[in-house]
N, C-alpha and C. Protein backbone atom coordinates (compact mmCIF):
# COMPACT_ATOMS: atom_id res chain seq x y z
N UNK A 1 -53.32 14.83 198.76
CA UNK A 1 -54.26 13.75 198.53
C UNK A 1 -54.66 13.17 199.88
N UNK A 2 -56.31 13.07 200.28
CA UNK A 2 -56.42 12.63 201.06
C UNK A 2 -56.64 10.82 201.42
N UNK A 3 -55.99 10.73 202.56
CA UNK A 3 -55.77 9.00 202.26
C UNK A 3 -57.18 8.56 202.94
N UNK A 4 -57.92 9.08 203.12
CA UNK A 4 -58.75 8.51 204.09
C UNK A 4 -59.82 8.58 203.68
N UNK A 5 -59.89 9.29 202.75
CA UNK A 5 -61.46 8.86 201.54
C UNK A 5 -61.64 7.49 201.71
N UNK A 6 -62.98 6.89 201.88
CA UNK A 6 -63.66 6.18 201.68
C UNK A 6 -62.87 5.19 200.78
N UNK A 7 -62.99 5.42 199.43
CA UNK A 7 -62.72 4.54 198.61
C UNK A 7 -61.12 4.61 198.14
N UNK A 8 -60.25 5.36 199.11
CA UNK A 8 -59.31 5.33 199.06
C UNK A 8 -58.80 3.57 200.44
N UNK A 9 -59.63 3.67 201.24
CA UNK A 9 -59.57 2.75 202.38
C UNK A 9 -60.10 1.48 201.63
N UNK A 10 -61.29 1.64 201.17
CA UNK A 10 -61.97 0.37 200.81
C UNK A 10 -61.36 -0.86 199.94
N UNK A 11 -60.96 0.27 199.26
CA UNK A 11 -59.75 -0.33 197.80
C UNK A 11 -58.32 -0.38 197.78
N UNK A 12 -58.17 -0.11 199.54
CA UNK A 12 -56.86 -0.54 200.05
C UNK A 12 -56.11 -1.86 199.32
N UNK A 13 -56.24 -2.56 198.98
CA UNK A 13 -55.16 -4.02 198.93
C UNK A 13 -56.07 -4.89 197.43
N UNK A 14 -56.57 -3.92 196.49
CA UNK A 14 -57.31 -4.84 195.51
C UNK A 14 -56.04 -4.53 194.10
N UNK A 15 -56.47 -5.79 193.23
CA UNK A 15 -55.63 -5.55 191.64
C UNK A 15 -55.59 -4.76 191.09
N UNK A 16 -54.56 -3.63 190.82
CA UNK A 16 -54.28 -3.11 189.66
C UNK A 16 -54.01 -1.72 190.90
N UNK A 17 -54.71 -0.49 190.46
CA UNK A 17 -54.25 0.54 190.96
C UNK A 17 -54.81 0.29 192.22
N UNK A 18 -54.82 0.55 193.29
CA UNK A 18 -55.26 0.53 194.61
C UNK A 18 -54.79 1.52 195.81
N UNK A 19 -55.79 1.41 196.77
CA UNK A 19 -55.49 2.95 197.85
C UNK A 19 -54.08 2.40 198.30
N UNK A 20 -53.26 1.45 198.38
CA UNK A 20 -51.90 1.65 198.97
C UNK A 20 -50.95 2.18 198.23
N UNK A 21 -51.25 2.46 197.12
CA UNK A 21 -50.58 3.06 195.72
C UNK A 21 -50.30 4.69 195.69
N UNK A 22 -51.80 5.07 196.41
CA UNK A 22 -52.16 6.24 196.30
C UNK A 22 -50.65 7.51 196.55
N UNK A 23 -49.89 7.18 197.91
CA UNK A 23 -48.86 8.13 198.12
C UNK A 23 -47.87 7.96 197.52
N UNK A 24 -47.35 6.69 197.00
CA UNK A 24 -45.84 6.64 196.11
C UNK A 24 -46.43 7.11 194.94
N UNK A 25 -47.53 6.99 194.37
CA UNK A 25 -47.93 7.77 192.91
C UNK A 25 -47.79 9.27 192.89
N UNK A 26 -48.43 9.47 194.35
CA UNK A 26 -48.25 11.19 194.68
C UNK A 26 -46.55 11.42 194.23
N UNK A 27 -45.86 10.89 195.24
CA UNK A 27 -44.65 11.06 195.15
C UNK A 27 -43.71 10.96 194.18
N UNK A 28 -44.30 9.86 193.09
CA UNK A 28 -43.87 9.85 191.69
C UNK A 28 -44.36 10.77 190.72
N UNK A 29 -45.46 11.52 190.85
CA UNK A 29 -45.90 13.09 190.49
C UNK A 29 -44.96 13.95 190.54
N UNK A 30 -45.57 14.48 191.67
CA UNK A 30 -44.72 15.51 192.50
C UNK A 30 -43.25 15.62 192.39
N UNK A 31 -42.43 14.38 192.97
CA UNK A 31 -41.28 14.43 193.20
C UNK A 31 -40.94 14.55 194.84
N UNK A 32 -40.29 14.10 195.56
CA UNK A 32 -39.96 13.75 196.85
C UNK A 32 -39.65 15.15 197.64
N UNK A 33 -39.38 16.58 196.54
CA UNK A 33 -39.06 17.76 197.53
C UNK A 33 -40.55 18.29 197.30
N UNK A 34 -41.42 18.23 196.42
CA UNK A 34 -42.77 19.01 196.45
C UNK A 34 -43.97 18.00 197.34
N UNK A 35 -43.30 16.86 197.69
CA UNK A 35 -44.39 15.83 197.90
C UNK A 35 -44.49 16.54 199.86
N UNK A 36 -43.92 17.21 200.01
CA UNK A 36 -44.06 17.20 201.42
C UNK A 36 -44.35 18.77 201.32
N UNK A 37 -44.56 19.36 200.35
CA UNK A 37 -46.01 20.79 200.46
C UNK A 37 -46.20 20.93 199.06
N UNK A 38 -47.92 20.40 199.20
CA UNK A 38 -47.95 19.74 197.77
C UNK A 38 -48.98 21.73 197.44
N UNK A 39 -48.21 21.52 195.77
CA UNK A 39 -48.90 23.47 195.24
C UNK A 39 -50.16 22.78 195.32
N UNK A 40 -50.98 24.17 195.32
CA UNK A 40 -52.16 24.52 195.43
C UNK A 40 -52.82 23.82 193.82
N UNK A 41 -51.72 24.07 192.81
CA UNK A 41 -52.13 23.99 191.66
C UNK A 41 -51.63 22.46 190.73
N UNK A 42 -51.30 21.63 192.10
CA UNK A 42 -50.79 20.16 191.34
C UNK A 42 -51.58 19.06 190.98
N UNK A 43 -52.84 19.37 192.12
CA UNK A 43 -54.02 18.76 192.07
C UNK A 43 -55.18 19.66 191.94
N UNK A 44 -56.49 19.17 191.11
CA UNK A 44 -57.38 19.95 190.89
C UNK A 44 -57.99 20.17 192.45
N UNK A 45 -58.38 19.23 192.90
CA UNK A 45 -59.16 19.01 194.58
C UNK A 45 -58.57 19.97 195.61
N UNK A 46 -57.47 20.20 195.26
CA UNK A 46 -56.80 21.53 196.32
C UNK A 46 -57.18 23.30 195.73
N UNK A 47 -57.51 22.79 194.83
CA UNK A 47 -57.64 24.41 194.01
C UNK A 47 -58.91 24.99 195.46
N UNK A 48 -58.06 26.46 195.57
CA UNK A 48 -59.15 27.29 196.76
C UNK A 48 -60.02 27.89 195.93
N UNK A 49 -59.65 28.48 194.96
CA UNK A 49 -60.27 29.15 194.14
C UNK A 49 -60.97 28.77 193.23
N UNK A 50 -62.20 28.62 193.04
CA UNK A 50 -63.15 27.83 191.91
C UNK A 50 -63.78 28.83 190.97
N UNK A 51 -63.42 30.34 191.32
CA UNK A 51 -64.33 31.01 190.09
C UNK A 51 -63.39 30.90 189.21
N UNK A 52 -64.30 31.18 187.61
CA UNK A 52 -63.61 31.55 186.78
C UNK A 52 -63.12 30.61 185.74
N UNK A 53 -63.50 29.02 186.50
CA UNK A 53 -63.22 27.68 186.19
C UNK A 53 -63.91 27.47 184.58
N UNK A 54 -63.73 26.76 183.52
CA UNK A 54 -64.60 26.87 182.23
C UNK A 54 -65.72 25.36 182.72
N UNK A 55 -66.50 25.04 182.29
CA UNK A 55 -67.35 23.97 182.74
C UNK A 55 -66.78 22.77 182.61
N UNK A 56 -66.85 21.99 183.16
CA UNK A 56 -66.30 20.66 183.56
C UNK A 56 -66.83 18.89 183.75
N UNK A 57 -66.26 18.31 182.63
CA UNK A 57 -66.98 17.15 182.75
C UNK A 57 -65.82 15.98 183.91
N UNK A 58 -66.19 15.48 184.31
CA UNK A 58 -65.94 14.98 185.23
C UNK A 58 -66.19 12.99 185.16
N UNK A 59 -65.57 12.22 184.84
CA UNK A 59 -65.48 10.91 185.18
C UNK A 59 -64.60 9.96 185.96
N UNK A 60 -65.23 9.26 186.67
CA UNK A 60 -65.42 8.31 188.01
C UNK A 60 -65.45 6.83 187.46
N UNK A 61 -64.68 6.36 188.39
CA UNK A 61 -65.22 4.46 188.53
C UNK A 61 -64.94 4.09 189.53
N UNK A 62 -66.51 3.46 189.49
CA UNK A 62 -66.86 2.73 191.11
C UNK A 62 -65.50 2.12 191.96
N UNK A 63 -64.51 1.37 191.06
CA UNK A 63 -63.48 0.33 191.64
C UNK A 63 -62.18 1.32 191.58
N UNK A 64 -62.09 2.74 192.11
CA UNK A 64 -61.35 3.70 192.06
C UNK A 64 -60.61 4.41 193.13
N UNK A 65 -59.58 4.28 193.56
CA UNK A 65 -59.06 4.87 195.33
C UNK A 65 -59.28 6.39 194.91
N UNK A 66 -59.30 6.70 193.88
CA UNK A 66 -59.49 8.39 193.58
C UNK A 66 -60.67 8.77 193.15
N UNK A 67 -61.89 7.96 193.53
CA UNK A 67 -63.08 8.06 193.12
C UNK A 67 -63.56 9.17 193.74
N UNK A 68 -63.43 9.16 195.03
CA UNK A 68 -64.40 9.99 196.31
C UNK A 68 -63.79 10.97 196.10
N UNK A 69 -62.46 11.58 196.35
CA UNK A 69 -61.84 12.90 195.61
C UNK A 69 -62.25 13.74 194.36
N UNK A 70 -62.80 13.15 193.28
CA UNK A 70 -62.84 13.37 192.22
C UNK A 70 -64.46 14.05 192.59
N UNK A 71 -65.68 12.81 193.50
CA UNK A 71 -66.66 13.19 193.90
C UNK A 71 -66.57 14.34 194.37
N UNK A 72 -66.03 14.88 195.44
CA UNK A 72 -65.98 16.01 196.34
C UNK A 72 -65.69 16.81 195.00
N UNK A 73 -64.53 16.76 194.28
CA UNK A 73 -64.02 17.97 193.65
C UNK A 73 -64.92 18.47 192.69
N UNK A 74 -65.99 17.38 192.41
CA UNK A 74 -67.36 18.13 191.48
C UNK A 74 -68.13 18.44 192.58
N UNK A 75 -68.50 18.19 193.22
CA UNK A 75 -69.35 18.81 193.97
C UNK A 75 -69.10 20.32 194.26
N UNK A 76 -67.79 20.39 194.53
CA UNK A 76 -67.01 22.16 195.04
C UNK A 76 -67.14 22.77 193.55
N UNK A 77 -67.45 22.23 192.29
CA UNK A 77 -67.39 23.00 191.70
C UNK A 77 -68.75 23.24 191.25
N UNK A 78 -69.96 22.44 191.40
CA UNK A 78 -70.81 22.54 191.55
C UNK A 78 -71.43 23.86 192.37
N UNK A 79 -71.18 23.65 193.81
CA UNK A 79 -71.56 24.11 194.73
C UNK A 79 -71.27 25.80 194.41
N UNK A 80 -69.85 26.07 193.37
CA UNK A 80 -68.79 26.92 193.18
C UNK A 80 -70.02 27.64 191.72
N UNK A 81 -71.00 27.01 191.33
CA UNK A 81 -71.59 27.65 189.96
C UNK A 81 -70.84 27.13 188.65
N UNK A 82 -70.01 26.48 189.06
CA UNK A 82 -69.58 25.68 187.96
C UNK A 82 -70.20 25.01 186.72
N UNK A 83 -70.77 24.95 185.42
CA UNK A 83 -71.75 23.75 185.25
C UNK A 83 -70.09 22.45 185.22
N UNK A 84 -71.21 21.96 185.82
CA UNK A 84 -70.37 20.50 185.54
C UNK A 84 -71.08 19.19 185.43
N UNK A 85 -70.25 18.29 184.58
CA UNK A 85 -70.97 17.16 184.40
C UNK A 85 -70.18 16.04 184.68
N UNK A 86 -70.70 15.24 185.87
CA UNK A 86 -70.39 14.18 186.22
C UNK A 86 -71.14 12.82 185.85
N UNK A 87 -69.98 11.53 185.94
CA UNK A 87 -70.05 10.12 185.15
C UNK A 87 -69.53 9.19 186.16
N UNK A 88 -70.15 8.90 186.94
CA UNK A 88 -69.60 7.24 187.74
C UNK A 88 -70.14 6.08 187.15
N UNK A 89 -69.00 5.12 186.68
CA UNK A 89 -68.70 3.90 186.30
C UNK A 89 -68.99 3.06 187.20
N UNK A 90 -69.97 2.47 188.10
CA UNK A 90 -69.61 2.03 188.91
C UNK A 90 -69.41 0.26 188.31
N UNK A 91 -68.38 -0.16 189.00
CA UNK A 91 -68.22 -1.35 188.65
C UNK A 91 -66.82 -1.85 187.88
N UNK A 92 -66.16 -0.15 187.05
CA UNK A 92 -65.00 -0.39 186.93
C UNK A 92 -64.16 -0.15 187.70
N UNK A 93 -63.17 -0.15 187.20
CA UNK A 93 -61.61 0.11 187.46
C UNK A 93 -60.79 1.15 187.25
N UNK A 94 -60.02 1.50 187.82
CA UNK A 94 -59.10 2.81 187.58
C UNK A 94 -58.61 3.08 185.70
N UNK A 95 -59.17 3.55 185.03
CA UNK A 95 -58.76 3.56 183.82
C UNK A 95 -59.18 2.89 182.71
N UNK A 96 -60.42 1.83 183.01
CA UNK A 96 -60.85 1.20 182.36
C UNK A 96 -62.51 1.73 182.74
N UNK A 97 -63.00 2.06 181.43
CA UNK A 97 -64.54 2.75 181.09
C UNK A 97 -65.00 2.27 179.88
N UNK A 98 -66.26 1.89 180.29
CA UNK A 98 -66.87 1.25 178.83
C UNK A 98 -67.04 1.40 177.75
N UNK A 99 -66.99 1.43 176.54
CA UNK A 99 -66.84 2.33 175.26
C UNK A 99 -68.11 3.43 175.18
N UNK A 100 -69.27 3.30 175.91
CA UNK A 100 -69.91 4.05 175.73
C UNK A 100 -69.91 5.41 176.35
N UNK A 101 -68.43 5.54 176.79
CA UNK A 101 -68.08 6.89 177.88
C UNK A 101 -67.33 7.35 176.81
N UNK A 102 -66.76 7.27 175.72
CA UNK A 102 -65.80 7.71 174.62
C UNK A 102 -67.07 8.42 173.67
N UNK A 103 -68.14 7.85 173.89
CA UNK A 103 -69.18 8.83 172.95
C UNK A 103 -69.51 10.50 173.79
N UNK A 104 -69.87 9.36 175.05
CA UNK A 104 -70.53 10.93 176.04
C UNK A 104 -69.33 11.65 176.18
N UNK A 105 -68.08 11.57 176.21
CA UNK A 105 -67.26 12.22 175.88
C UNK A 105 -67.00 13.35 174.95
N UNK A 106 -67.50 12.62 173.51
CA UNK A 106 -67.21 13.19 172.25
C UNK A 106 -68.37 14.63 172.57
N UNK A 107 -69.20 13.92 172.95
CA UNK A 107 -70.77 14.72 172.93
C UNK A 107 -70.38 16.45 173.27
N UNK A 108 -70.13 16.05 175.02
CA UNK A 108 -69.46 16.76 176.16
C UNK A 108 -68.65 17.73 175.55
N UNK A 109 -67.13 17.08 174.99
CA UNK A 109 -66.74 18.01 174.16
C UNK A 109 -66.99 19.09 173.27
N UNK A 110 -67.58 18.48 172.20
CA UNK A 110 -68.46 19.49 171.46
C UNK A 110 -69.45 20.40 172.20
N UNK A 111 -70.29 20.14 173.10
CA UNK A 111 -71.12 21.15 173.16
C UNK A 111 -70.29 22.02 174.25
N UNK A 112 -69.64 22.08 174.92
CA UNK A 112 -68.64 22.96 175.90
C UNK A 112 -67.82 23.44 174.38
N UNK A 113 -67.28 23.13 173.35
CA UNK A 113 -66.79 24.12 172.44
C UNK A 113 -67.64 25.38 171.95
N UNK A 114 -68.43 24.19 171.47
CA UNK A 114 -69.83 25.19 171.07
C UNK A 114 -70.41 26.36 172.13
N UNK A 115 -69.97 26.69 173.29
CA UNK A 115 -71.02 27.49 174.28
C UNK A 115 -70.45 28.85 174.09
């Protein structure tokens, strides 16, 4: 995880989840012997390999230390031929999305079953 994203810095020291959070969460993931060579396959954003990926919806909020990560990681899959569909919240919070993201959700779902 990179600490130096943007909105990993910005959202350094705010309520609730925040970028100073970001490495003991890693580390509460991971675990303290994987946290110091983290797999290829623990985080999506490290994946080298993007073919082959099934299409991907993707949601964001503005008030997020893992926002800009999440950005990049659609973009690579974008860039990768991926279809993907991305959702920034801007204005929320780590985990909190407005009820109207539980529809585009539902939507999303279904038609990626359907393809």
């Amino acid at each position: 995880m990179d600490t130096t994203h943007v909105s990993v810095v910005e959202l350094w020291n705010i309520p609730g989840v925040k970028g100073a959070d970001m490495t003991r969460y890693l580390k509460y993931y991971l675990g303290e012997k994987q946290y110091k060579n983290v797999p290829e396959h623990a985080l999506p954003g490290l994946t080298k390999n993007l073919k082959g990926l099934p299409p991907t919806y993707i949601l964001t909020c503005g008030v997020d230390p893992l926002r800009d990560g999440a950005l990049l990681y659609a973009q690579r899959l974008i860039d990768a031929g991926i279809f993907t569909e991305l959702h920034n919240y801007a204005g929320y919070p780590h985990g909190f999305v407005p009820e109207r993201a539980n529809t585009e959700l539902y939507y999303m779902a279904k038609k990626l079953l359907n393809q």
